[in-house]
Protein backbone atom coordinates (compact mmCIF):
# COMPACT_ATOMS: atom_id res chain seq x y z
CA UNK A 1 -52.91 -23.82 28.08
CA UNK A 2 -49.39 -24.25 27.03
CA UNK A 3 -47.11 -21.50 26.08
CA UNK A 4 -46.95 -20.34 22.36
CA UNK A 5 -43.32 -19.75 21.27
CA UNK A 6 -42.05 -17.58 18.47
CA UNK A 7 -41.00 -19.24 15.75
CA UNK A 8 -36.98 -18.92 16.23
CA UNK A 9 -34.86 -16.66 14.24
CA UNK A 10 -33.43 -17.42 11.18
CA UNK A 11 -29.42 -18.73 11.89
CA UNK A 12 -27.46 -16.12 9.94
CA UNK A 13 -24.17 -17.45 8.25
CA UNK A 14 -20.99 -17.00 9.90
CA UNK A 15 -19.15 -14.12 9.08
CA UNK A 16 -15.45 -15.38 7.89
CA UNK A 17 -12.45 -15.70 10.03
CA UNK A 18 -9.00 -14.76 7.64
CA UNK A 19 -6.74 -17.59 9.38
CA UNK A 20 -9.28 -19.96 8.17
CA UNK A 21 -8.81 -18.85 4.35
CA UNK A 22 -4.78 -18.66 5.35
CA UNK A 23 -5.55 -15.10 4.40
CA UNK A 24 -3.70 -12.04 5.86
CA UNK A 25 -5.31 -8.98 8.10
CA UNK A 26 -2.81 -6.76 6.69
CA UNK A 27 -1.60 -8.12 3.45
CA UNK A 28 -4.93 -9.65 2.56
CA UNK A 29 -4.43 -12.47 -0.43
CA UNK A 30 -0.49 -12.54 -0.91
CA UNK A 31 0.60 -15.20 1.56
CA UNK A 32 0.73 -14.77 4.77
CA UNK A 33 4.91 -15.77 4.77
CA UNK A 34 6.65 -14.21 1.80
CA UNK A 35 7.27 -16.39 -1.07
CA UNK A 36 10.16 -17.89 -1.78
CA UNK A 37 13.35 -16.60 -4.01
CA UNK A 38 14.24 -20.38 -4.73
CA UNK A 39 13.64 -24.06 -3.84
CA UNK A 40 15.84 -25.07 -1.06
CA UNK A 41 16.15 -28.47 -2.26
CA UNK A 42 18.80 -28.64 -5.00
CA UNK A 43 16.92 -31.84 -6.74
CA UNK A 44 14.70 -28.66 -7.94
CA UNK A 45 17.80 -26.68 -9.33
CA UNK A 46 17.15 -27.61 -12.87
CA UNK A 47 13.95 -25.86 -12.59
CA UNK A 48 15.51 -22.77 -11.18
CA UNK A 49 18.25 -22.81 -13.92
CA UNK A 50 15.45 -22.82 -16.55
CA UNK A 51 13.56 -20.19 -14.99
CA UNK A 52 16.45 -18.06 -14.12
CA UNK A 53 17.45 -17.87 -17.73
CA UNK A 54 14.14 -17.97 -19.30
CA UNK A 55 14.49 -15.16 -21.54
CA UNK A 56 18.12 -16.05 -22.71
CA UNK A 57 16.14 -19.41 -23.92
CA UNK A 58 13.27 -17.56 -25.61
CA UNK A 59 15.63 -15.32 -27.55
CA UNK A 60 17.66 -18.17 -28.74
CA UNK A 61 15.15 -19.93 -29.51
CA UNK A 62 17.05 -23.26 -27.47
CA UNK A 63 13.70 -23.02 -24.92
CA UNK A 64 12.11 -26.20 -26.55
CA UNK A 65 14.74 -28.34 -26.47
CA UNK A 66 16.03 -27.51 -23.01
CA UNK A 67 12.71 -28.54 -21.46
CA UNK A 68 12.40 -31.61 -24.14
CA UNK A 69 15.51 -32.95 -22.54
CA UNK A 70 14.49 -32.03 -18.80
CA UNK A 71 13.92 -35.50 -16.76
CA UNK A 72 10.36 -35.59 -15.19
CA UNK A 73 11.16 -34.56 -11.61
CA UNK A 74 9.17 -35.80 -8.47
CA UNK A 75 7.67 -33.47 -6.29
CA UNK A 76 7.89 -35.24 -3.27
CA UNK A 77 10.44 -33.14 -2.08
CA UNK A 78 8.23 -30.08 -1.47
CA UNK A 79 7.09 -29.66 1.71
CA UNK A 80 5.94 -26.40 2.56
CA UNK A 81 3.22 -24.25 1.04
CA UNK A 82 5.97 -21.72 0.60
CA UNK A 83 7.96 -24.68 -1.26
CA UNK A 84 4.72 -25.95 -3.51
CA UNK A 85 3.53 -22.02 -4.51
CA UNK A 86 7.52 -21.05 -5.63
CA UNK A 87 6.89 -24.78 -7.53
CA UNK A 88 3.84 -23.84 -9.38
CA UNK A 89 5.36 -20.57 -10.43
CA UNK A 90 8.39 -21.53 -11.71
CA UNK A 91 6.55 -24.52 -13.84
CA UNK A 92 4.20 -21.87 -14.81
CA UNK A 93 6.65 -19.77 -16.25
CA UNK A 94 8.54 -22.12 -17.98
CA UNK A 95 5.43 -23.76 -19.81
CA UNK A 96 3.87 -20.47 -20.74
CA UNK A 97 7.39 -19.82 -22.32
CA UNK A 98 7.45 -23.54 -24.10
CA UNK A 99 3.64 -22.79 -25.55
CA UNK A 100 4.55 -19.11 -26.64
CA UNK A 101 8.26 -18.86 -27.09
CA UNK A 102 8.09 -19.80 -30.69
CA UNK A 103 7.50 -18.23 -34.31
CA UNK A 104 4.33 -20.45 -33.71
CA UNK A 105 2.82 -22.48 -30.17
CA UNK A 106 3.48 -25.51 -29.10
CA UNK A 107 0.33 -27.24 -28.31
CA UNK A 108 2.03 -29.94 -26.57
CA UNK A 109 3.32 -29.19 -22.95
CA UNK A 110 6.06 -32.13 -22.35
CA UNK A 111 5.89 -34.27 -19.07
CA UNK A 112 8.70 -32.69 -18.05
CA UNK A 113 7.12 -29.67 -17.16
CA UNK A 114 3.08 -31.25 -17.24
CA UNK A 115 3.42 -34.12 -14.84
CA UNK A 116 4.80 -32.07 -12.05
CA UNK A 117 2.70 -29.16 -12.80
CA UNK A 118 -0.29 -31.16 -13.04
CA UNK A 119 0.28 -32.65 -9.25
CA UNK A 120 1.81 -29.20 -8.00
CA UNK A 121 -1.81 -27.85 -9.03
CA UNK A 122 -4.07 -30.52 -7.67
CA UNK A 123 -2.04 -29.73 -4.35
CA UNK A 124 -2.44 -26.02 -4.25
CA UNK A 125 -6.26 -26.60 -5.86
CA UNK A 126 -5.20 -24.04 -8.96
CA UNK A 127 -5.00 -24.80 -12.25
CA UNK A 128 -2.02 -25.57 -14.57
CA UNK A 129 -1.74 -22.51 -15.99
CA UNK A 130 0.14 -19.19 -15.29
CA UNK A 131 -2.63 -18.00 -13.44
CA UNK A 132 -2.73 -13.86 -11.70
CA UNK A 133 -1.53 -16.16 -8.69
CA UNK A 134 1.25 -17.38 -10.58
CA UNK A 135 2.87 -13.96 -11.97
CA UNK A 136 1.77 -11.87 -9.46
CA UNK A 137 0.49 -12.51 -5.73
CA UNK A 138 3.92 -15.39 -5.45
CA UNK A 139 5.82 -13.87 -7.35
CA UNK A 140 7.37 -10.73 -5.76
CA UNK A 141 10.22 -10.04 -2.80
CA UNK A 142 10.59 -6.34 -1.10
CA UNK A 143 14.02 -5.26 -1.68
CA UNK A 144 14.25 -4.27 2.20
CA UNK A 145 12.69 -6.23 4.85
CA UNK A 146 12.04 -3.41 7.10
CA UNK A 147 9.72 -1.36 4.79
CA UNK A 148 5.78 -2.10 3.56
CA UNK A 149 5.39 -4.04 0.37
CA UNK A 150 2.59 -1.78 -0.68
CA UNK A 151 5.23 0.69 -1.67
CA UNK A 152 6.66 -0.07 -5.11
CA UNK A 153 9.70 1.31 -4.89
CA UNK A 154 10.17 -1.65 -1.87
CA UNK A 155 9.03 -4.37 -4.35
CA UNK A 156 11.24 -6.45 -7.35
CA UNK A 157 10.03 -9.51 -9.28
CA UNK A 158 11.21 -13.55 -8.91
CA UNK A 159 10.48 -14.21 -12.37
CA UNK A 160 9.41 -13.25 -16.02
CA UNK A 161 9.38 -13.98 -19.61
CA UNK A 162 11.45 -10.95 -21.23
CA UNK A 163 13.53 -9.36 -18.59
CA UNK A 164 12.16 -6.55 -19.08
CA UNK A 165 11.38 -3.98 -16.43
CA UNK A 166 7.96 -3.28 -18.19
CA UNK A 167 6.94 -6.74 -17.15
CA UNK A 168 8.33 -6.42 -13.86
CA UNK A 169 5.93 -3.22 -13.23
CA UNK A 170 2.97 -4.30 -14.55
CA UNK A 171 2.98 -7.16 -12.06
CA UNK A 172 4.43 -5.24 -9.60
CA UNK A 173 1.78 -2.77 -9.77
CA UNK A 174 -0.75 -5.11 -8.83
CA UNK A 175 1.17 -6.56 -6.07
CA UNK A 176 1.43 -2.85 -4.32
CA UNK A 177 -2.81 -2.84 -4.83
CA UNK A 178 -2.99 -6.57 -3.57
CA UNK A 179 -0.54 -5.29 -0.38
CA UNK A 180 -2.28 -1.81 0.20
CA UNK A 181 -5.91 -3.15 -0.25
CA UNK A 182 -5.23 -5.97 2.27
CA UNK A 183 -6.35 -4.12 5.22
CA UNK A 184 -9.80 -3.94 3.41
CA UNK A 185 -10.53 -7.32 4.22
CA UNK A 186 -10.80 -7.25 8.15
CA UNK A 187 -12.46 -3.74 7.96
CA UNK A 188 -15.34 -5.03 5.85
CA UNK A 189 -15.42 -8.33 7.94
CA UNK A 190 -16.51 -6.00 11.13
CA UNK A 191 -18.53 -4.16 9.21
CA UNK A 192 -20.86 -7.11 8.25
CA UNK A 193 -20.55 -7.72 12.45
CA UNK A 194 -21.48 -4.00 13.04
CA UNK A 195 -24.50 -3.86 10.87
CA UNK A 196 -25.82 -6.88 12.34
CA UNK A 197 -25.86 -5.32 16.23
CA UNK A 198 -27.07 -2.12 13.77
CA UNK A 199 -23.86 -0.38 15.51
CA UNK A 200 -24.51 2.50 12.74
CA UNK A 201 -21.11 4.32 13.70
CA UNK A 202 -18.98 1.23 13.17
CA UNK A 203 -20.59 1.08 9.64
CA UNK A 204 -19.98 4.20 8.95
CA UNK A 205 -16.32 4.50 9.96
CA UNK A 206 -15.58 1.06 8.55
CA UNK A 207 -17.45 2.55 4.74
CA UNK A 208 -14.72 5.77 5.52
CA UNK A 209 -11.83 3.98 5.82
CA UNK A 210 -12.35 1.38 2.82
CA UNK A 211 -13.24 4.47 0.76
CA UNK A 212 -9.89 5.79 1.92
CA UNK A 213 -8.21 2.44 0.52
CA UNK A 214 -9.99 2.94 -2.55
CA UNK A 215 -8.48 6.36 -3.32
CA UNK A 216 -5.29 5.06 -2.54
CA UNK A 217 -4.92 1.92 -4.88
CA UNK A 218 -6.54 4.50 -7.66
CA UNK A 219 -3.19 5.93 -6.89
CA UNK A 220 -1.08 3.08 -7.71
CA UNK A 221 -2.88 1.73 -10.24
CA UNK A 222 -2.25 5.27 -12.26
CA UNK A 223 1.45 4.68 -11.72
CA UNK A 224 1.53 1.82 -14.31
CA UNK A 225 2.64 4.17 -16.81
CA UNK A 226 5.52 4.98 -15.26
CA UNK A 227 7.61 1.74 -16.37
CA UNK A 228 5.53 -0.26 -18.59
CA UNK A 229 5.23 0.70 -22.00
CA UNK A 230 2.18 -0.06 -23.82
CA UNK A 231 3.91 -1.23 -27.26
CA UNK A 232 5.93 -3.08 -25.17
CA UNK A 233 3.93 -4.76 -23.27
CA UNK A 234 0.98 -5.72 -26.18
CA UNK A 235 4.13 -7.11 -28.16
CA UNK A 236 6.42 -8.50 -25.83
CA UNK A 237 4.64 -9.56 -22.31
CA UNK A 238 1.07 -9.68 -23.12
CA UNK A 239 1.32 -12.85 -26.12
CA UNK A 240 3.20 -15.14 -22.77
CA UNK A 241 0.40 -13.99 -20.62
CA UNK A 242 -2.46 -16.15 -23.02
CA UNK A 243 -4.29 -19.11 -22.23
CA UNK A 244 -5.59 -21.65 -24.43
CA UNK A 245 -8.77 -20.89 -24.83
CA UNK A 246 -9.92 -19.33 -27.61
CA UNK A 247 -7.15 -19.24 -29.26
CA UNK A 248 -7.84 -20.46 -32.13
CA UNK A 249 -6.85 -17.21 -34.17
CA UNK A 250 -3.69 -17.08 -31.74
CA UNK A 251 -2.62 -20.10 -33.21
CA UNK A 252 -3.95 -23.03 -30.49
CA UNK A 253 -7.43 -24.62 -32.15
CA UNK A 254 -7.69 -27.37 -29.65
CA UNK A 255 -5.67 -26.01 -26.81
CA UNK A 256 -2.92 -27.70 -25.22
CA UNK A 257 -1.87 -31.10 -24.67
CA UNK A 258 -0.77 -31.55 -21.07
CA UNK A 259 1.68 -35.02 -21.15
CA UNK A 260 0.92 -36.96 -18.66
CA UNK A 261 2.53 -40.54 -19.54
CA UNK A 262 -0.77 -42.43 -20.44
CA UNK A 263 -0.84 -42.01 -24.30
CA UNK A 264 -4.41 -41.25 -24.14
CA UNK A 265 -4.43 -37.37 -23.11
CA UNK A 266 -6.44 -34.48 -25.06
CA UNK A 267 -6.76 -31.31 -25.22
CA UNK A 268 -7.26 -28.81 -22.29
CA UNK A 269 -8.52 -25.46 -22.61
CA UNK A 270 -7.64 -22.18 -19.66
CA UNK A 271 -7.92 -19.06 -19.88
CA UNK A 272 -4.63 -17.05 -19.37
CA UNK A 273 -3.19 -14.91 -16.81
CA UNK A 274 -5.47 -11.59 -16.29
CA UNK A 275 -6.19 -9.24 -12.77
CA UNK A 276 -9.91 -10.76 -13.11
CA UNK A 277 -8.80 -13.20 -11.41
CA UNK A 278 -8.06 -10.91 -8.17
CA UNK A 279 -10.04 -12.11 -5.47
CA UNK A 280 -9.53 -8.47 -3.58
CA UNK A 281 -11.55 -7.10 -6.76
CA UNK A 282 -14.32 -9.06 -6.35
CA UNK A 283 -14.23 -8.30 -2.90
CA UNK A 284 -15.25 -5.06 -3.03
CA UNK A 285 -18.42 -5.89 -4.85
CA UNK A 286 -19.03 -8.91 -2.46
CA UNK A 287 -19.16 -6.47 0.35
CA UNK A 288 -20.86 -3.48 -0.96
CA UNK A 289 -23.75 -6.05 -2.51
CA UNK A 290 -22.55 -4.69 -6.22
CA UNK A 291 -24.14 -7.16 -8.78
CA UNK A 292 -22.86 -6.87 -12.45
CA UNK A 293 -25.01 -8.89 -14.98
CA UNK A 294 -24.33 -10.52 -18.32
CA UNK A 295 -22.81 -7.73 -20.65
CA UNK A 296 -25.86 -5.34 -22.31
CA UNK A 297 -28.25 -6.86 -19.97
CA UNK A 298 -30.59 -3.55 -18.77
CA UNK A 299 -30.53 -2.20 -15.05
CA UNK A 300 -33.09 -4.86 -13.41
CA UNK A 301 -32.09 -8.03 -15.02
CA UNK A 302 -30.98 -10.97 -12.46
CA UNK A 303 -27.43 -11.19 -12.02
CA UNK A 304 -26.24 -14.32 -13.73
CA UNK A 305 -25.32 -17.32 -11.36
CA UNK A 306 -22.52 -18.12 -13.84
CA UNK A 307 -20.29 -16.70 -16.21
CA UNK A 308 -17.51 -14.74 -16.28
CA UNK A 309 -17.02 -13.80 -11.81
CA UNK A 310 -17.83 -17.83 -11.30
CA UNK A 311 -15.43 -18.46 -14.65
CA UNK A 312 -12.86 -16.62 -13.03
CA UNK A 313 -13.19 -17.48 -9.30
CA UNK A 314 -12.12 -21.42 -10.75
CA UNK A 315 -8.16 -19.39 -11.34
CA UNK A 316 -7.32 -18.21 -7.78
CA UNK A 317 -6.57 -20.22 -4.99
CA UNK A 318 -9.22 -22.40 -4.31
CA UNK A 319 -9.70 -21.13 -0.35
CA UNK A 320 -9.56 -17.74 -1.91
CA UNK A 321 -12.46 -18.27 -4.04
CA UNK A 322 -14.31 -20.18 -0.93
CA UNK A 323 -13.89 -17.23 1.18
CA UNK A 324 -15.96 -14.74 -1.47
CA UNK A 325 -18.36 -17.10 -1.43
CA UNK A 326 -18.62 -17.52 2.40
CA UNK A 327 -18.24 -13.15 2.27
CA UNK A 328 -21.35 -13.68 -0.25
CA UNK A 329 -23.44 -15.21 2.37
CA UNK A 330 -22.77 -13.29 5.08
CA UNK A 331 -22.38 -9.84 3.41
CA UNK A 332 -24.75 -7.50 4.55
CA UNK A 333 -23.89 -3.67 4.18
CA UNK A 334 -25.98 -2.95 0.95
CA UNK A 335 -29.10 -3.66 3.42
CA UNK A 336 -28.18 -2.15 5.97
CA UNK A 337 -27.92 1.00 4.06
CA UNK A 338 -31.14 0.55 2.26
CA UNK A 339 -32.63 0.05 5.72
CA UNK A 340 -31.29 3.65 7.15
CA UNK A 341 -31.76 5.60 4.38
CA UNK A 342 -32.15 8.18 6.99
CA UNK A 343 -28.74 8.08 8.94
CA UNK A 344 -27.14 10.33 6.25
CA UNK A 345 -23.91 9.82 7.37
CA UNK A 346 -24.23 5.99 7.29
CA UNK A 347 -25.51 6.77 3.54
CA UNK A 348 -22.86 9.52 2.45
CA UNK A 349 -19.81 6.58 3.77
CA UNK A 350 -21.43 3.86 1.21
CA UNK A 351 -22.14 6.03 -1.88
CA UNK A 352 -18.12 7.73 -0.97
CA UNK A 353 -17.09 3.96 -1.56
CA UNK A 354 -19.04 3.12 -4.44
CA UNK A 355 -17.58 6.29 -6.19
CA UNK A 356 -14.47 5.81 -5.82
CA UNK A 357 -14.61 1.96 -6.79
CA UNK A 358 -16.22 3.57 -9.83
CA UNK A 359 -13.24 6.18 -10.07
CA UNK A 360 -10.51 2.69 -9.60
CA UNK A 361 -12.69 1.28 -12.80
CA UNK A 362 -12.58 4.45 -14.89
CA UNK A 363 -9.04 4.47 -14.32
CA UNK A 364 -9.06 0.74 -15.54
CA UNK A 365 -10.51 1.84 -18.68
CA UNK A 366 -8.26 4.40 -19.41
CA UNK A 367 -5.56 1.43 -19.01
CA UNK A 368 -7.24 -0.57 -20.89
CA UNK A 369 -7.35 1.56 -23.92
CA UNK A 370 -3.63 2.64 -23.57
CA UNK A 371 -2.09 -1.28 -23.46
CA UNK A 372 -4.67 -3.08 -25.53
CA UNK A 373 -7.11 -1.32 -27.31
CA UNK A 374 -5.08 1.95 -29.06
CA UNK A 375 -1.51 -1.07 -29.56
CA UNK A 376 -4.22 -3.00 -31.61
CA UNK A 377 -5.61 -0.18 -33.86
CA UNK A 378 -1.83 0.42 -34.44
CA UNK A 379 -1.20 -3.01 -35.14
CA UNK A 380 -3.87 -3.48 -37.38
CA UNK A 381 -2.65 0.07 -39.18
CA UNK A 382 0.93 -1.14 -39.96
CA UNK A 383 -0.44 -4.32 -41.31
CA UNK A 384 -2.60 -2.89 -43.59
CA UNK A 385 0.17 -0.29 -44.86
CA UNK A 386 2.31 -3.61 -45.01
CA UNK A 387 -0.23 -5.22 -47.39
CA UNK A 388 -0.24 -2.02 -49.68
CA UNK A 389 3.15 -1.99 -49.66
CA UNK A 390 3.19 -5.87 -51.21
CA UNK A 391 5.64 -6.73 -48.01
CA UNK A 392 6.16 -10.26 -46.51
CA UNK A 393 3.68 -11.27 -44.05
CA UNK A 394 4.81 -11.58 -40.18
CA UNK A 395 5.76 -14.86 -39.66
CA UNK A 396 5.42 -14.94 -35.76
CA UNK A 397 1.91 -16.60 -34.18
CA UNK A 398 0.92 -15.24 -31.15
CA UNK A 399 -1.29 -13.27 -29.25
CA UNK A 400 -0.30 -10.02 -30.66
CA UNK A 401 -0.82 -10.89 -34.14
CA UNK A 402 -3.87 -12.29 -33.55
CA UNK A 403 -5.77 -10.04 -35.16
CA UNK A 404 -4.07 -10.00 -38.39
CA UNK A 405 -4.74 -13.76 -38.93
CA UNK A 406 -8.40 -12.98 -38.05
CA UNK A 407 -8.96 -10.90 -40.61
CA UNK A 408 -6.99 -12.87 -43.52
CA UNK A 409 -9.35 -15.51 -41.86
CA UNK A 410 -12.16 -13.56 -43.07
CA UNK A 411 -13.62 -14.36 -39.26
CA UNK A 412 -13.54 -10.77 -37.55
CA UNK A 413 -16.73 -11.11 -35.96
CA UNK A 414 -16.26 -13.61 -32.68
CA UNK A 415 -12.61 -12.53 -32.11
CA UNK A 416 -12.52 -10.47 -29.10
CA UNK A 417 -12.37 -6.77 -28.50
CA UNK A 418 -15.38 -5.48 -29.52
CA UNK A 419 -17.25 -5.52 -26.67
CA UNK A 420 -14.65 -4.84 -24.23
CA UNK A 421 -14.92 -1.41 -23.66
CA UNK A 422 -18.70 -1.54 -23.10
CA UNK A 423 -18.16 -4.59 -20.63
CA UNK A 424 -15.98 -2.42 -19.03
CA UNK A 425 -18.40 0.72 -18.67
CA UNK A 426 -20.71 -1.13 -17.66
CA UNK A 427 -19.06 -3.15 -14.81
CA UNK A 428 -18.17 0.79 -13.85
CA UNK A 429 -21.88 2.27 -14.37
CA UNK A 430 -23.23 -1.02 -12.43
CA UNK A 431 -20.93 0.04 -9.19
CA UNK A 432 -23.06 3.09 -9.26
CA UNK A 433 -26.28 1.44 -9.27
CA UNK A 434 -26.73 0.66 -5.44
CA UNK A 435 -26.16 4.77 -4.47
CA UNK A 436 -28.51 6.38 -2.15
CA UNK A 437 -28.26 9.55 -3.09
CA UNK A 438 -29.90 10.76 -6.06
CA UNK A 439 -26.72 13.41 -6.55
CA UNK A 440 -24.31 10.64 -6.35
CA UNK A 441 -26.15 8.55 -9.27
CA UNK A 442 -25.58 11.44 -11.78
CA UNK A 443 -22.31 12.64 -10.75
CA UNK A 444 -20.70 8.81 -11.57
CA UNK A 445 -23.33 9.27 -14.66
CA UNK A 446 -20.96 11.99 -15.50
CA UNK A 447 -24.56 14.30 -15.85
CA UNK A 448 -23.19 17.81 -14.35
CA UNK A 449 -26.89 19.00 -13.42
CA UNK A 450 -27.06 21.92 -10.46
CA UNK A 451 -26.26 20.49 -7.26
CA UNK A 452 -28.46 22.74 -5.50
CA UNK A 453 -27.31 23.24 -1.96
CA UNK A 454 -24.91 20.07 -1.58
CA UNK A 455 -22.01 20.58 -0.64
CA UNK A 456 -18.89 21.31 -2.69
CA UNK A 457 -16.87 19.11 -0.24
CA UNK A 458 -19.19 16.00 -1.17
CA UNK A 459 -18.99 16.90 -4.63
CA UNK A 460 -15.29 17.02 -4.63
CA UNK A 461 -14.83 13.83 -2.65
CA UNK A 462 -17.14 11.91 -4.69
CA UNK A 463 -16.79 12.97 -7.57
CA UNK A 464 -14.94 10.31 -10.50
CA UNK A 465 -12.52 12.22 -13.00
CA UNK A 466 -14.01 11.90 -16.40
CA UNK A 467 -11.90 9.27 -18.93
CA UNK A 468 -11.60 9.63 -22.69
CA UNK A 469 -11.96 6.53 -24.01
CA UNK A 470 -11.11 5.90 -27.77
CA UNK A 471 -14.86 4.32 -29.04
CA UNK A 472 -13.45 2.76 -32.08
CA UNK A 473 -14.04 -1.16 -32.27
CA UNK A 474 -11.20 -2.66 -32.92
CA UNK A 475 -10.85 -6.71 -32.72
CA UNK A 476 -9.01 -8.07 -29.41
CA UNK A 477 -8.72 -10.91 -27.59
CA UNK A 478 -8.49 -10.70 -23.95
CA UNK A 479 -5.83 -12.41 -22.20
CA UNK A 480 -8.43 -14.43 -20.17
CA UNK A 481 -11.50 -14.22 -22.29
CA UNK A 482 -12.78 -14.34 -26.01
CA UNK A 483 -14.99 -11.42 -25.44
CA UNK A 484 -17.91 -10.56 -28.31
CA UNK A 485 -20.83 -9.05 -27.98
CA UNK A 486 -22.92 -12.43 -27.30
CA UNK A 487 -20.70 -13.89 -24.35
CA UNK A 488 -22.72 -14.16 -21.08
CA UNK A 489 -20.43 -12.42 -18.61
CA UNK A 490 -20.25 -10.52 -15.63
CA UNK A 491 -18.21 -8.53 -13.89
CA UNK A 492 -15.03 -6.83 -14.50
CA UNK A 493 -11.61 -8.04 -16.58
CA UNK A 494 -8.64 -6.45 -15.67
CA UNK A 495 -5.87 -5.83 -18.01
C-alpha cells in the first residue's frame, strides 16, 4: 500500500527584515541617514530662501505673492532620498503657509509650489500635504553629532511656520519618541521568531524590554509642557498644521486646488498633519494583537477593515505603511500568550506592556485636553463675552476659529470635538482588553478592588496614573479628522 502523508503545514508569512522597509534597528522610522539641513544644488535655493524666512512672509503678509512669482522649478536635480525627503518638506511647508497664512485660505496651491510637490510625492509615495513625515520624522538635526537623538536637549528643528520654540518642541517631542522607541522594532521582530520555536524566555525578555521603552517615551511625551504652550500652540501652530478635509467651517468647502498646468484640475481633499500618522504607534498594537474598533462599538464587535488606522496608514511613507501590514501578518505574540496562560512570567511581561501602552495613552489624553480641548472652551468663552459686549467679529479664518463660524453657522453638530475624548478612552480601555490577568483588567479599569495576595511590586509596575479629563463637549476639529459621534474610526489620533 502506498504511504499516507500528512497534509503539510501551513507556510507562515515571513517575519519582516528592517533594511527591506529602509527602516532603522536603532532609530526605527526616521531615516536611516539624517536628513538634510539644505539642498545642495543651488537651482533649489529659491526654495530654501522661502522656507528659511517663512514666518517673516506670514507676518507680512508678502507670503502669497512671493510664491505667485516663484518659477515652476524641475526636480530633476534631486537625486538622493536624502535630497527628495528635504524637497517634500520644504514644499510642504511653504504650501501649508500659502493655504493658511492669510486672514482667510487660499484654496488654490500655485504650480509653483503644486507641480513639484505633486512629482516630489509620487516619488517618495506620500501625499502632497504636510504630512507627520513632513514636520516631524525629516525634519530635525541633533545639535552634536556625538550624542543620541532620543535626547531632546540633542535635537533642533529645519523648519516651521512661526519661529516659535513652541512649535519647535512639539515636533521635537515626537522626534525624541520616534528615536527612543526605534529599538522596539527589532525586539518585537524576534519576538514574533521566538514565539514561533515557542522559545518562552525570549518572549518574555523581549515583552520586558519593550515595556521598558514604553515607560520611557511616557517620559518624554510628559515633557511637552515644558516649551509648548497650549494657547500658543491652538492659535498659532495648530491652524498651519490643517488639511483640507473637512474644512468646510475652517474656511476650505471644496478643498484645495493643486495647479498642475492642464486647466482642468479640481479639488483635492487630505487630512492634515497629526501623530496618527506614526507608524511606531501603530506598531505597538500590530505586535501586541491590540484591535481598536469603530468608536462606541461594544467589546466583541469585529475590528473594522477600514477607517481611520487604514485612513491614516495612506499619510506615512508608503514602505512604512507596507511594513505594518507585513508585521500584521506575521505578528503572533497575542497567541502565544493566550496559548501559555500558564507560564506566568510569559503572561505578567505582556499585560506589563499593555499597561503601560495604556499609561502612554492616558498621558495622551491629558495632552489632549490641555492643547485642544480646554484652548477651545476658552475660545468659545471669549467669543461669546465678545458678542455680549456688541464687539467686531474676528476677521481671521482658520482652524482656530473654527468653531466660532460653526456656531454662527447654526451647524454645531458634525463639527468635530465631541467625540474625541471618548475615541480617545476608548483606544486606551481597548489596549487593556487582551490582559491575562484578571487584576491587570481592573487596575487599567481604574476599579481599586482588594488585590488579595498580589504583589505590591506588580501593582506598582503596572499600575496607569489616573488622568482628569475635563468631560465637557466642546466642538473641535481635529487636525487630521472631522471627528463626530457617527464617524467609523479606529484607533488612536494623536495631538
Amino acid at each position: 500500500m502506498p504511504a499516507s502523508h500528512s497534509p503539510a503545514a501551513p507556510m507562515l508569512p515571513p517575519i519582516p527584515v528592517l533594511e527591506d522597509y529602509g527602516l532603522s534597528p536603532t532609530t526605527g522610522f526616521l531615516p536611516r541617514t539624517l536628513p538634510l539641513t539644505r539642498l545642495p544644488d543651488p537651482y533649489y535655493n529659491k526654495w530654501e530662501a522661502i522656507a528659511a524666512n517663512l514666518q517673516a512672509h506670514v507676518l507680512s503678509r508678502r507670503l502669497r505673492g512671493v510664491v505667485d512669482n516663484l518659477p515652476v522649478l524641475s526636480t530633476i536635480g534631486l537625486e538622493h532620498d536624502a535630497e527628495w525627503r528635504r524637497a517634500y518638506s520644504l514644499l510642504c511647508f511653504i504650501a501649508h503657509a500659502y493655504i493658511w497664512g492669510g486672514d482667510t485660505p487660499a484654496d488654490r496651491l500655485p504650480a509653483s509650489v503644486s507641480m513639484p510637490l505633486l512629482d516630489i510625492s509620487k516619488h517618495l509615495e506620500v501625499p502632497p500635504v504636510a504630512t507627520y513625515a513632513a514636520v516631524c520624522l525629516w525634519n530635525f538635526k541633533p545639535l552634536f553629532f556625538d550624542e543620541s537623538i532620543d535626547n531632546l536637549e540633542n535635537l533642533a528643528t529645519l523648519n516651521t511656520f512661526t519661529g516659535s520654540i513652541d512649535e519647535s518642541w512639539f515636533y521635537l517631542v515626537s522626534v525624541a519618541i520616534e528615536a527612543r522607541g526605534g529599538p522596539i522594532l527589532p525586539l518585537m521582530l524576534t519576538a514574533f521568531g521566538a514565539a514561533r520555536r515557542d522559545d518562552a524566555r525570549t518572549v518574555t525578555r523581549c515583552l520586558c524590554a519593550f515595556a521598558e521603552r514604553l515607560t520611557d517615551l511616557t517620559a518624554i511625551l510628559q515633557r511637552m509642557n515644558e516649551s509648548c504652550d497650549p494657547t500658543i500652540f491652538y492659535h498659532r501652530i495648530r491652524p498651519f498644521l490643517a488639511g483640507s478635509k473637512n474644512m468646510a467651517e475652517a474656511g476650505l468647502p471644496h478643498g484645495v486646488i493643486y495647479e498642475d498646468g492642464s486647466g482642468t484640475e479640481k479639488y483635492r481633499q487630505y487630512a492634515g498633519g497629526s501623530n496618527a500618522q506614526s507608524s511606531l504607534i501603530q506598531f505597538f498594537d500590530v505586535a501586541l494583537g491590540i484591535r481598536h474598533r469603530s468608536t462606541g462599538e461594544a467589546a466583541g464587535a469585529p475590528a473594522p477593515k477600514h477607517g481611520f488606522i487604514q485612513e491614516m496608514r495612506k499619510y506615512m511613507p508608503a514602505a512604512h505603511a507596507r511594513f505594518l501590514e507585513d508585521s500584521s501578518r506575521a505578528a503572533n505574540i497575542r497567541e502565544y500568550v493566550d496559548a501559555h496562560r500558564s507560564d506566568r512570567a510569559v503572561c505578567l511581561a505582556y499585560d506589563a506592556c499593555l499597561a503601560m501602552l495604556s499609561a502612554f495613552r492616558d498621558k495622551h489624553i491629558s495632552i489632549v485636553t490641555r492643547y485642544i480641548i480646554n484652548p477651545s472652551r476658552e475660545a468659545r468663552a471669549r467669543s461669546r463675552g465678545r458678542e455680549d459686549m456688541d464687539a467686531p467679529p474676528r476677521k481671521r479664518v482658520n482652524l482656530a476659529t473654527a468653531g466660532k463660524l460653526a456656531q454662527e453657522k447654526g451647524s454645531q453638530r458634525g463639527t468635530g470635538g465631541t467625540a474625541l475624548i471618548p475615541f480617545l478612552k476608548q483606544a486606551r480601555d481597548e489596549t487593556g482588553e487582551p490582559a491575562v490577568e484578571e487584576w491587570t483588567k481592573r487596575f487599567m479599569k481604574r476599579k481599586m478592588g482588594s488585590v488579595g495576595s498580589v504583589d505590591s511590586a506588580r501593582v506598582d509596575m503596572l499600575l496607569p496614573q489616573p488622568t482628569v479629563v475635563d468631560k465637557e463637549n466642546v466642538d473641535v476639529k481635529g487636525l487630521a479628522w472631522s471627528w463626530t459621534m457617527e464617524d467609523d474610526v479606529g484607533g488612536i489620533c494623536m495631538v
